[in-house]
PDB file of N, CA and C in Angstrom:
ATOM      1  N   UNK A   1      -9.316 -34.524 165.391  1.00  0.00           N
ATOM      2  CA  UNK A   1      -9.141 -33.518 166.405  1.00  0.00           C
ATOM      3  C   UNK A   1     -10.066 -33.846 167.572  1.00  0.00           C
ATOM      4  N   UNK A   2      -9.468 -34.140 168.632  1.00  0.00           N
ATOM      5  CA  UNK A   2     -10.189 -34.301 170.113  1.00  0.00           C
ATOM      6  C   UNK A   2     -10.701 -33.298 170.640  1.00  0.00           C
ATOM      7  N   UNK A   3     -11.712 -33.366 171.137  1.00  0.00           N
ATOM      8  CA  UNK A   3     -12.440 -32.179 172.023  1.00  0.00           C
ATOM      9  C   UNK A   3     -12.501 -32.658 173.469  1.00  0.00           C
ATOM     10  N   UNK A   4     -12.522 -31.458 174.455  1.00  0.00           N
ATOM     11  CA  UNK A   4     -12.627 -31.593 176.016  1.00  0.00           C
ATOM     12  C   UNK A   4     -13.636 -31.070 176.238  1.00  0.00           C
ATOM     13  N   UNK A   5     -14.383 -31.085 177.231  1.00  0.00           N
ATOM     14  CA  UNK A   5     -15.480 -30.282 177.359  1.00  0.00           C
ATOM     15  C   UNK A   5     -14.905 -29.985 179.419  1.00  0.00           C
ATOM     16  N   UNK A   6     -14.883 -28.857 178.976  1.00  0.00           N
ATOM     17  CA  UNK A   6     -14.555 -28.140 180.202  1.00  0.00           C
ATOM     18  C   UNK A   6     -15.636 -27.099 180.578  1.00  0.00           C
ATOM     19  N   UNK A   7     -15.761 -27.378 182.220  1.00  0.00           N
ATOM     20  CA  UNK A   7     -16.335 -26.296 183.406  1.00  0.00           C
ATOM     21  C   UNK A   7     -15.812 -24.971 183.902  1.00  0.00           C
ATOM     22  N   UNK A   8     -15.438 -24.206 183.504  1.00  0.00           N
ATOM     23  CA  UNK A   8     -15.015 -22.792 184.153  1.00  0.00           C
ATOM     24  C   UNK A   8     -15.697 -22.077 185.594  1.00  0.00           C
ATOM     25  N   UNK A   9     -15.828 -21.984 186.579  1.00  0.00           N
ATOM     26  CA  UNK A   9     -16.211 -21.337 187.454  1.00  0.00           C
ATOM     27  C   UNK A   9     -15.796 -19.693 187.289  1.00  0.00           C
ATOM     28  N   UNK A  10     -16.838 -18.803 187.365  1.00  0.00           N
ATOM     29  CA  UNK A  10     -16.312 -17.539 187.065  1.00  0.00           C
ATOM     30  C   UNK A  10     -17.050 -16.132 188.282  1.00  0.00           C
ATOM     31  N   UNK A  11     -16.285 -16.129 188.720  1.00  0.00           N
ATOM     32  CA  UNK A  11     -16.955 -15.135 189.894  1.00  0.00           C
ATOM     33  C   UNK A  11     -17.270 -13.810 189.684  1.00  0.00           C
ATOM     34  N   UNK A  12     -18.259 -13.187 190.119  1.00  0.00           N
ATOM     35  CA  UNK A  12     -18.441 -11.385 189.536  1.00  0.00           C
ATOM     36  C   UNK A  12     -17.566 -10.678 190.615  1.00  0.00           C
ATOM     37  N   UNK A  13     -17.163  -9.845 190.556  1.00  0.00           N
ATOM     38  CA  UNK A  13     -16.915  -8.993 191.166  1.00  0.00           C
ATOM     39  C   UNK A  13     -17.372  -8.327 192.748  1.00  0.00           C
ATOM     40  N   UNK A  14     -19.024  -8.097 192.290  1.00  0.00           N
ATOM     41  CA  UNK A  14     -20.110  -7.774 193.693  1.00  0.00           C
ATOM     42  C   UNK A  14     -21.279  -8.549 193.472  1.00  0.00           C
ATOM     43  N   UNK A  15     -22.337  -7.980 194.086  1.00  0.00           N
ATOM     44  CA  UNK A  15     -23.467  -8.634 193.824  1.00  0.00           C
ATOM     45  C   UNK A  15     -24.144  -7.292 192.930  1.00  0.00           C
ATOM     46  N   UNK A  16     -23.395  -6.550 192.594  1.00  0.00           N
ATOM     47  CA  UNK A  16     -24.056  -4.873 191.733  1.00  0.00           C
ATOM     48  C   UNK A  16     -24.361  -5.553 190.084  1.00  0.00           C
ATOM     49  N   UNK A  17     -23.130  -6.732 189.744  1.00  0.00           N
ATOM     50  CA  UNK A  17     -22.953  -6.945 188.540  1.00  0.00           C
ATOM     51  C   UNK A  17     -23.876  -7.549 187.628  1.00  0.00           C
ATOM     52  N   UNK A  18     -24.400  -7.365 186.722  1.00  0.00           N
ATOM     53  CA  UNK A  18     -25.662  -7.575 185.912  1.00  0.00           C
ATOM     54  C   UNK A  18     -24.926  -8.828 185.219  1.00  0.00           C
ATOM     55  N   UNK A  19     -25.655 -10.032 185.606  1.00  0.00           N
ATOM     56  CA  UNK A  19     -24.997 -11.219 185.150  1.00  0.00           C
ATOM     57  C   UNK A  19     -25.478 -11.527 183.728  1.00  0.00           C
ATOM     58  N   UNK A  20     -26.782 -10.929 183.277  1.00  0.00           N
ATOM     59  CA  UNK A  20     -27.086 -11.087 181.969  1.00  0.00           C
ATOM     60  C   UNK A  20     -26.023 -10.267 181.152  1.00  0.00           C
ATOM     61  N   UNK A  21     -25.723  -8.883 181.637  1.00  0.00           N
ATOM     62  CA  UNK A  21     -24.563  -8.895 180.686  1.00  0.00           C
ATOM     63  C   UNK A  21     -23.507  -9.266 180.359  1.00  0.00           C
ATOM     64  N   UNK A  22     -23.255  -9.708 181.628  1.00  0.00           N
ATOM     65  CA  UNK A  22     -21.753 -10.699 181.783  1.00  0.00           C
ATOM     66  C   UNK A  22     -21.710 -11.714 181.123  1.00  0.00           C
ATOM     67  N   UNK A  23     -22.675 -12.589 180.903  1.00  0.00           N
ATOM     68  CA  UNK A  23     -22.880 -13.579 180.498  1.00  0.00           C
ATOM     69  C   UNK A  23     -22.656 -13.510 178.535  1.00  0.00           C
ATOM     70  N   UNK A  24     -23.287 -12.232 178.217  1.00  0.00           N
ATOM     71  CA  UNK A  24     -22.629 -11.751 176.770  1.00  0.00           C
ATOM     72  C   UNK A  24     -21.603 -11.399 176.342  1.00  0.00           C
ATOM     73  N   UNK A  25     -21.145 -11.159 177.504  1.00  0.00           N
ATOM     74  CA  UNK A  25     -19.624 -10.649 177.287  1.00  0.00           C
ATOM     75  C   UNK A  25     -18.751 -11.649 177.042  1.00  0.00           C
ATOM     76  N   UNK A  26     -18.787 -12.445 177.902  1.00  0.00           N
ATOM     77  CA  UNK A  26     -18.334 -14.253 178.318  1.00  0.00           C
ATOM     78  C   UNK A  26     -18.112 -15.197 177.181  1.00  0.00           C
ATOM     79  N   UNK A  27     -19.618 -15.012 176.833  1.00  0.00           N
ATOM     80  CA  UNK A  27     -19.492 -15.757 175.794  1.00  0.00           C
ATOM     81  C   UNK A  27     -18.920 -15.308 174.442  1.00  0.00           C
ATOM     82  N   UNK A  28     -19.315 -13.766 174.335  1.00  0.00           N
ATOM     83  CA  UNK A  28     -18.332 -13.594 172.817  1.00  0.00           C
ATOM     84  C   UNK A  28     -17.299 -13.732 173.146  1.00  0.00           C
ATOM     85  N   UNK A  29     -16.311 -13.424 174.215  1.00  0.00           N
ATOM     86  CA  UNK A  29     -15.017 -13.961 174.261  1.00  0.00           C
ATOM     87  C   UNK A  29     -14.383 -15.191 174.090  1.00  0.00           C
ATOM     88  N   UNK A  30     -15.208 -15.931 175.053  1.00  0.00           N
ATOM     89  CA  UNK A  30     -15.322 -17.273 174.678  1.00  0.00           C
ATOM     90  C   UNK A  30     -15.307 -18.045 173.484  1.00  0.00           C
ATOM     91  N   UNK A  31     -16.382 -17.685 172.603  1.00  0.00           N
ATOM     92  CA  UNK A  31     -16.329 -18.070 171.110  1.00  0.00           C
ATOM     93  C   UNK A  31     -15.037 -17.589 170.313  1.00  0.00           C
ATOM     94  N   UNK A  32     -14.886 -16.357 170.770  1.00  0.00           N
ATOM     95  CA  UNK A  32     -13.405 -15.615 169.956  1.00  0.00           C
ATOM     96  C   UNK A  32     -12.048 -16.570 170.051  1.00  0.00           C
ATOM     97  N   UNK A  33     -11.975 -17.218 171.291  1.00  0.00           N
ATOM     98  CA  UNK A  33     -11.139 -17.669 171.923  1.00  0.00           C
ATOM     99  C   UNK A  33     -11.210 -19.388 170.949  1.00  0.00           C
ATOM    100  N   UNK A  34     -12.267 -19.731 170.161  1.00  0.00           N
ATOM    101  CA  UNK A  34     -12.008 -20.987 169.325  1.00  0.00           C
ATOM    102  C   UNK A  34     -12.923 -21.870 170.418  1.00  0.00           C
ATOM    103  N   UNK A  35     -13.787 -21.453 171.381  1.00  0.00           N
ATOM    104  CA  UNK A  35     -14.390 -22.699 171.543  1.00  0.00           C
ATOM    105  C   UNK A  35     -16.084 -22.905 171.398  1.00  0.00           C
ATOM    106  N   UNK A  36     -16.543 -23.795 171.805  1.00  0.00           N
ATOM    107  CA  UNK A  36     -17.861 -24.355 170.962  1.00  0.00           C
ATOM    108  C   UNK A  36     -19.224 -24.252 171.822  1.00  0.00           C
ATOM    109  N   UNK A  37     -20.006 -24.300 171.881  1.00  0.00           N
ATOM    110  CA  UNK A  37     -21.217 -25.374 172.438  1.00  0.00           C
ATOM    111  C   UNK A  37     -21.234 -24.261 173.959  1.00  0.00           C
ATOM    112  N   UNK A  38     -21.331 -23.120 174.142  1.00  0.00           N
ATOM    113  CA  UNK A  38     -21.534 -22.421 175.575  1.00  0.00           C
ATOM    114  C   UNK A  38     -22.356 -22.478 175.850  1.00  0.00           C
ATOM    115  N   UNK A  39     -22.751 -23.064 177.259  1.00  0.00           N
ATOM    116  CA  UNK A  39     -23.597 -22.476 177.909  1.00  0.00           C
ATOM    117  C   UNK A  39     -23.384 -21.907 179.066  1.00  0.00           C
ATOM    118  N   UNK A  40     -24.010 -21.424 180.080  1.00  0.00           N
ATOM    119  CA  UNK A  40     -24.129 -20.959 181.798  1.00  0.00           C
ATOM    120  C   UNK A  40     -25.096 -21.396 182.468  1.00  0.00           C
ATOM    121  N   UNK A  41     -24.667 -21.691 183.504  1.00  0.00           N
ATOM    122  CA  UNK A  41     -25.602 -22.257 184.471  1.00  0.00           C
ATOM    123  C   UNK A  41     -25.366 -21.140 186.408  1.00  0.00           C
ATOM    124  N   UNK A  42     -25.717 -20.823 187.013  1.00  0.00           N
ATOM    125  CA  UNK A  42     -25.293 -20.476 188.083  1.00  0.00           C
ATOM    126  C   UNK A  42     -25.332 -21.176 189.176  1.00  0.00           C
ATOM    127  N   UNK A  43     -24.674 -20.788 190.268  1.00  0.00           N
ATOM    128  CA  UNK A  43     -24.199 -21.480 191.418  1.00  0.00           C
ATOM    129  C   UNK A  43     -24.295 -20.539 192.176  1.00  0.00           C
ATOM    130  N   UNK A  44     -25.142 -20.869 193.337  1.00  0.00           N
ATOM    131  CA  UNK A  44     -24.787 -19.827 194.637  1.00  0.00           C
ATOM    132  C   UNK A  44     -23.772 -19.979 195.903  1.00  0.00           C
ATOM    133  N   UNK A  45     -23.282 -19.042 195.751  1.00  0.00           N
ATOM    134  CA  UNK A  45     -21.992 -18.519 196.355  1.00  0.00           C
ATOM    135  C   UNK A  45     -22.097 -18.753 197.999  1.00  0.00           C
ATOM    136  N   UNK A  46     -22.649 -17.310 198.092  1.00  0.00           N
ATOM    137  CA  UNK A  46     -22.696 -16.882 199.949  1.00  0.00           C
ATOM    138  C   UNK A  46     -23.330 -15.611 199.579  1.00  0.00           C
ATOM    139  N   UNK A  47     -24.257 -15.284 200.430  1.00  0.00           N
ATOM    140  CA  UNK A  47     -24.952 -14.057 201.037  1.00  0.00           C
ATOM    141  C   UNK A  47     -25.639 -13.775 199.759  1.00  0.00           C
ATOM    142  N   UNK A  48     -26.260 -14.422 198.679  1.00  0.00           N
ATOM    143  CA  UNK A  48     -26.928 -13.622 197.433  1.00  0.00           C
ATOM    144  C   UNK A  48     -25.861 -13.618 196.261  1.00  0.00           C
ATOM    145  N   UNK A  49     -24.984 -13.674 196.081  1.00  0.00           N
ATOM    146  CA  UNK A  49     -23.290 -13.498 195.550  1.00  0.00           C
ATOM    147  C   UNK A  49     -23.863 -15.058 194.576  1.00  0.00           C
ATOM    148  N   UNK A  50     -23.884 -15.234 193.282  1.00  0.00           N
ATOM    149  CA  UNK A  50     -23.920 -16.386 192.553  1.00  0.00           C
ATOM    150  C   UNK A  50     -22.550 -16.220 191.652  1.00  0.00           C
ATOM    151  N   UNK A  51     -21.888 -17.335 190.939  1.00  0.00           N
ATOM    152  CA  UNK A  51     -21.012 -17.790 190.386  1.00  0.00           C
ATOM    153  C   UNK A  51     -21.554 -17.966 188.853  1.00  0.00           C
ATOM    154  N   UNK A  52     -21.294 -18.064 187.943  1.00  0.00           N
ATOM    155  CA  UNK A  52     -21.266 -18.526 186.198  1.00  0.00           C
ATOM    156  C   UNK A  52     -20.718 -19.835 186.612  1.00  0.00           C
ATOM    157  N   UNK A  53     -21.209 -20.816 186.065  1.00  0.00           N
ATOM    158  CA  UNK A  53     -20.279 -22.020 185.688  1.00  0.00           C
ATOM    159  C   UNK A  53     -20.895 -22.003 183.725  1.00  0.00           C
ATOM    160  N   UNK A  54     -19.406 -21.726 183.133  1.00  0.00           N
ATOM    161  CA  UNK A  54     -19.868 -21.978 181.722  1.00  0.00           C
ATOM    162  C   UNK A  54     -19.384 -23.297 181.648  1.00  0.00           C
ATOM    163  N   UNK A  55     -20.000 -23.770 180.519  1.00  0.00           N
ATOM    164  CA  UNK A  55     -19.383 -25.478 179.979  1.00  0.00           C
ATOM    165  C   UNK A  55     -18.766 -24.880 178.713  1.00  0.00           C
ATOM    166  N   UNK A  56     -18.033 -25.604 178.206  1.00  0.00           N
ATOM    167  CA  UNK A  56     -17.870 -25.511 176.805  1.00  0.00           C
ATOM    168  C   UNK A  56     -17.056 -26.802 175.790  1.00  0.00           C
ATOM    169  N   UNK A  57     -17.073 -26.753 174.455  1.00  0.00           N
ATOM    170  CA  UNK A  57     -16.446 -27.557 173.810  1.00  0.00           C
ATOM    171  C   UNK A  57     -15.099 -26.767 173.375  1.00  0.00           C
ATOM    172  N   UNK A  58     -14.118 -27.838 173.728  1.00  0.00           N
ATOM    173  CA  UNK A  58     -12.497 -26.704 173.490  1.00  0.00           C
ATOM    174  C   UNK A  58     -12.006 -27.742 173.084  1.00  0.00           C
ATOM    175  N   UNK A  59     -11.362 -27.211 171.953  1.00  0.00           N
ATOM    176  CA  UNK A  59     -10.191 -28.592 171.203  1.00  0.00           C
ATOM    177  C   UNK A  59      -8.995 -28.703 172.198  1.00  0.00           C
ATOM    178  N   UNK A  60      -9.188 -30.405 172.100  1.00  0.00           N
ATOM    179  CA  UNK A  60      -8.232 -30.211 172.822  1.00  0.00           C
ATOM    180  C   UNK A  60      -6.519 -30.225 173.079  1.00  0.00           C
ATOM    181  N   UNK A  61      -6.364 -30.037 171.584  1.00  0.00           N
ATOM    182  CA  UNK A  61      -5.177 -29.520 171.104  1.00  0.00           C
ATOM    183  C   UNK A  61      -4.203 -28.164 171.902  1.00  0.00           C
ATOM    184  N   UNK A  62      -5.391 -26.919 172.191  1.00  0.00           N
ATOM    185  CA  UNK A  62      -5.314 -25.983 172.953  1.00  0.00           C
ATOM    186  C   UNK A  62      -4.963 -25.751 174.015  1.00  0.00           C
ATOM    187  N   UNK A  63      -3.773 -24.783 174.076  1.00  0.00           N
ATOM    188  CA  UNK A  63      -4.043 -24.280 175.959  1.00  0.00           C
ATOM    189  C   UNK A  63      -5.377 -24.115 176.688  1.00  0.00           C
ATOM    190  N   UNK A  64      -5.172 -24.152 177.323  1.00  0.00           N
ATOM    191  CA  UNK A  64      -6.413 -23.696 178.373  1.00  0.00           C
ATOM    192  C   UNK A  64      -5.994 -22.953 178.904  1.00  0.00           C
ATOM    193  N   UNK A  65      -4.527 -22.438 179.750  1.00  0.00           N
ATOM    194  CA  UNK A  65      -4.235 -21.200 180.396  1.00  0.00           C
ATOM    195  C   UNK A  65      -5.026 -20.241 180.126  1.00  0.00           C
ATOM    196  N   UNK A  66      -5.153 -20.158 178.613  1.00  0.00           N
ATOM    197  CA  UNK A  66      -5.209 -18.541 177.514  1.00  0.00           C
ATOM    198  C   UNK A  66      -7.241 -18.483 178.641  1.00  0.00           C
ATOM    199  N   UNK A  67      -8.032 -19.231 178.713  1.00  0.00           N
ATOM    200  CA  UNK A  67      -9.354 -19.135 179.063  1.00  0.00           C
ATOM    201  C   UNK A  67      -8.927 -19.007 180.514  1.00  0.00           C
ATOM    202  N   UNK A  68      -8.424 -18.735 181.418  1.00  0.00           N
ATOM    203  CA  UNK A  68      -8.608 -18.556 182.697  1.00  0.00           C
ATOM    204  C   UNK A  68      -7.756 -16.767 182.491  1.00  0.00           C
ATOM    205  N   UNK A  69      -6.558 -16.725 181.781  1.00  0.00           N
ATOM    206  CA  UNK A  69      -6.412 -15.092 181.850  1.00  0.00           C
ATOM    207  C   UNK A  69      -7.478 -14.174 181.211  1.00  0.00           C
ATOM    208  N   UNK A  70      -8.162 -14.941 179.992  1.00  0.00           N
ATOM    209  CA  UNK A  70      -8.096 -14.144 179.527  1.00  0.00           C
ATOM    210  C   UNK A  70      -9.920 -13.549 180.164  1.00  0.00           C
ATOM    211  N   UNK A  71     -10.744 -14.806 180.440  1.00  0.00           N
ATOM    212  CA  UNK A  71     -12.311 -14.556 180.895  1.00  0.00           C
ATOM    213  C   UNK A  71     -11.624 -13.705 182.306  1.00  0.00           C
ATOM    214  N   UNK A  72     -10.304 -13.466 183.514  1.00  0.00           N
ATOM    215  CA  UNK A  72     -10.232 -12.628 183.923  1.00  0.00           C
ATOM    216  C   UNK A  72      -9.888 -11.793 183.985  1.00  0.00           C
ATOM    217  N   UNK A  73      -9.432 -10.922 182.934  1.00  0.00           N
ATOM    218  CA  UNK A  73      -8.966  -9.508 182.460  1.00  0.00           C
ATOM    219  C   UNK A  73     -10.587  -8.888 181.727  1.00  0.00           C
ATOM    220  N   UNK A  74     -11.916  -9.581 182.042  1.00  0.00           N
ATOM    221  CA  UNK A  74     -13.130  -9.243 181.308  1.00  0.00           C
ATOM    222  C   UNK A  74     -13.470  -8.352 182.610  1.00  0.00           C
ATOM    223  N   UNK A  75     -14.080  -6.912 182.310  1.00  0.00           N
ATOM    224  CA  UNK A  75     -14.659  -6.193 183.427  1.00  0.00           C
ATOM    225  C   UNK A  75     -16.053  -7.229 183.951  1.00  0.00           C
ATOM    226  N   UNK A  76     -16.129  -6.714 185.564  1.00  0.00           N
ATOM    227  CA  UNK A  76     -17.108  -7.279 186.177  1.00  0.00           C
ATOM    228  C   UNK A  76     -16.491  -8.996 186.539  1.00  0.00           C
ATOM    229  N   UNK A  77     -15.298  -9.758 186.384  1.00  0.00           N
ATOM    230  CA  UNK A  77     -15.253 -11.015 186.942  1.00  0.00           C
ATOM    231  C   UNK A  77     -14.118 -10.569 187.625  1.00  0.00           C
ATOM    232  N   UNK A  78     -14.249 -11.298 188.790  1.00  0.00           N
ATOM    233  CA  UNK A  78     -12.883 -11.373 189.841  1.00  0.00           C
ATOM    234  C   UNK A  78     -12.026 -11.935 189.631  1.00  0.00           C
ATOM    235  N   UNK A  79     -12.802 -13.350 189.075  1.00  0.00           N
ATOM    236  CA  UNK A  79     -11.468 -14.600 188.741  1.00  0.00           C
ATOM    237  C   UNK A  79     -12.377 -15.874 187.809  1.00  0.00           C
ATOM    238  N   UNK A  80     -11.290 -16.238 187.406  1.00  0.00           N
ATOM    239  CA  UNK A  80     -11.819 -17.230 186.475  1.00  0.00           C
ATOM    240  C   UNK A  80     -11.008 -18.663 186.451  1.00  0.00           C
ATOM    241  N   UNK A  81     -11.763 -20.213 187.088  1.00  0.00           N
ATOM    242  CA  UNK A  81     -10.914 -21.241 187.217  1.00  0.00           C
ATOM    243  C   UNK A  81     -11.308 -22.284 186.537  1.00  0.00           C
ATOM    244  N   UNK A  82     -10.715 -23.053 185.942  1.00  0.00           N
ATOM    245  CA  UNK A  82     -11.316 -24.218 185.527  1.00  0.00           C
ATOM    246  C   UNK A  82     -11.845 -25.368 186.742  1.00  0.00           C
ATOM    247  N   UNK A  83     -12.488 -25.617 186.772  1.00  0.00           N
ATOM    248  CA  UNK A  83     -12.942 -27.027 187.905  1.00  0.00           C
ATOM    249  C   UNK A  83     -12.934 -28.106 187.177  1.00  0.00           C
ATOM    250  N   UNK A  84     -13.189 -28.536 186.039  1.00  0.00           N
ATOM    251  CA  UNK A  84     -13.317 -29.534 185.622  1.00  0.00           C
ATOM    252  C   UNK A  84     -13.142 -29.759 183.785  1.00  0.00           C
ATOM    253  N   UNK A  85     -11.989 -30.768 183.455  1.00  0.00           N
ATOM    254  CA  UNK A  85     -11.837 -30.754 182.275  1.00  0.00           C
ATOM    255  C   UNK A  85     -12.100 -32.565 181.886  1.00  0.00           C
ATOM    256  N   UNK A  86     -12.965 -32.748 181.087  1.00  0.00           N
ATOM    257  CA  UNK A  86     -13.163 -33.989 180.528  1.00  0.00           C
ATOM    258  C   UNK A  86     -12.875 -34.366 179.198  1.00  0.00           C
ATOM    259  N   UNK A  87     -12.115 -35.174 178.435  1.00  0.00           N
ATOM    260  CA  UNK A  87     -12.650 -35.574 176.944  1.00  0.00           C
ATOM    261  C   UNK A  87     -13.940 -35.716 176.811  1.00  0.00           C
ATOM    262  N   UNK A  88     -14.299 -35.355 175.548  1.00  0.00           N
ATOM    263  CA  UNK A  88     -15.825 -35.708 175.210  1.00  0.00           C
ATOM    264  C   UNK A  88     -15.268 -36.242 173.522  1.00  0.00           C
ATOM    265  N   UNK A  89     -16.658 -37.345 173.919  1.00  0.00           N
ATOM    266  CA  UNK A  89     -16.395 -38.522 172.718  1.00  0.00           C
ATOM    267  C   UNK A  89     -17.875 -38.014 171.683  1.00  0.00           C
ATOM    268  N   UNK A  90     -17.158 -38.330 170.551  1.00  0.00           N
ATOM    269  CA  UNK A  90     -18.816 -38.260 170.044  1.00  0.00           C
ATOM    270  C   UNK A  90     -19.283 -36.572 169.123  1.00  0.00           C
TER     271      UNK A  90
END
């Protein structure tokens, strides 16, 4: 079974949104969703406004659609995109 290790970009909503909780939220979904190895890192946006970039390990057997609806139907994110999907070896 092959694994990808994919980048998600995930935007909050405002700058009101408590990214530590978001970030729990994220990730139990995330894990629910069958994938591995999360972390977050942030990115700044514009005006104070930062971004989530999670990484993760996702088989890559899997859709990926299902992780862009489903991290944006999570309260507090606007939208959720993949930027970057790689095999990972190893």
């Amino acid at each position: 079974m092959a694994v990808a290790a994919i980048k998600i970009k995930l935007m909050p909503e405002s700058l009101e949104v408590n990214l530590n909780e978001l970030r729990k939220k994220l990730e139990e979904k995330i894990l629910k969703l069958g994938a591995k190895n999360v972390t977050f890192s942030e990115e700044n946006v514009a005006f104070g406004l930062k971004a989530l970039i999670a990484t993760i390990a996702w088989p890559e057997q899997q859709e990926t659609g299902i992780l862009e609806s489903e991290l944006s139907s999570i309260e507090g994110i606007s939208s959720a995109q993949i930027i970057d999907y790689r095999r990972a070896f190893g």
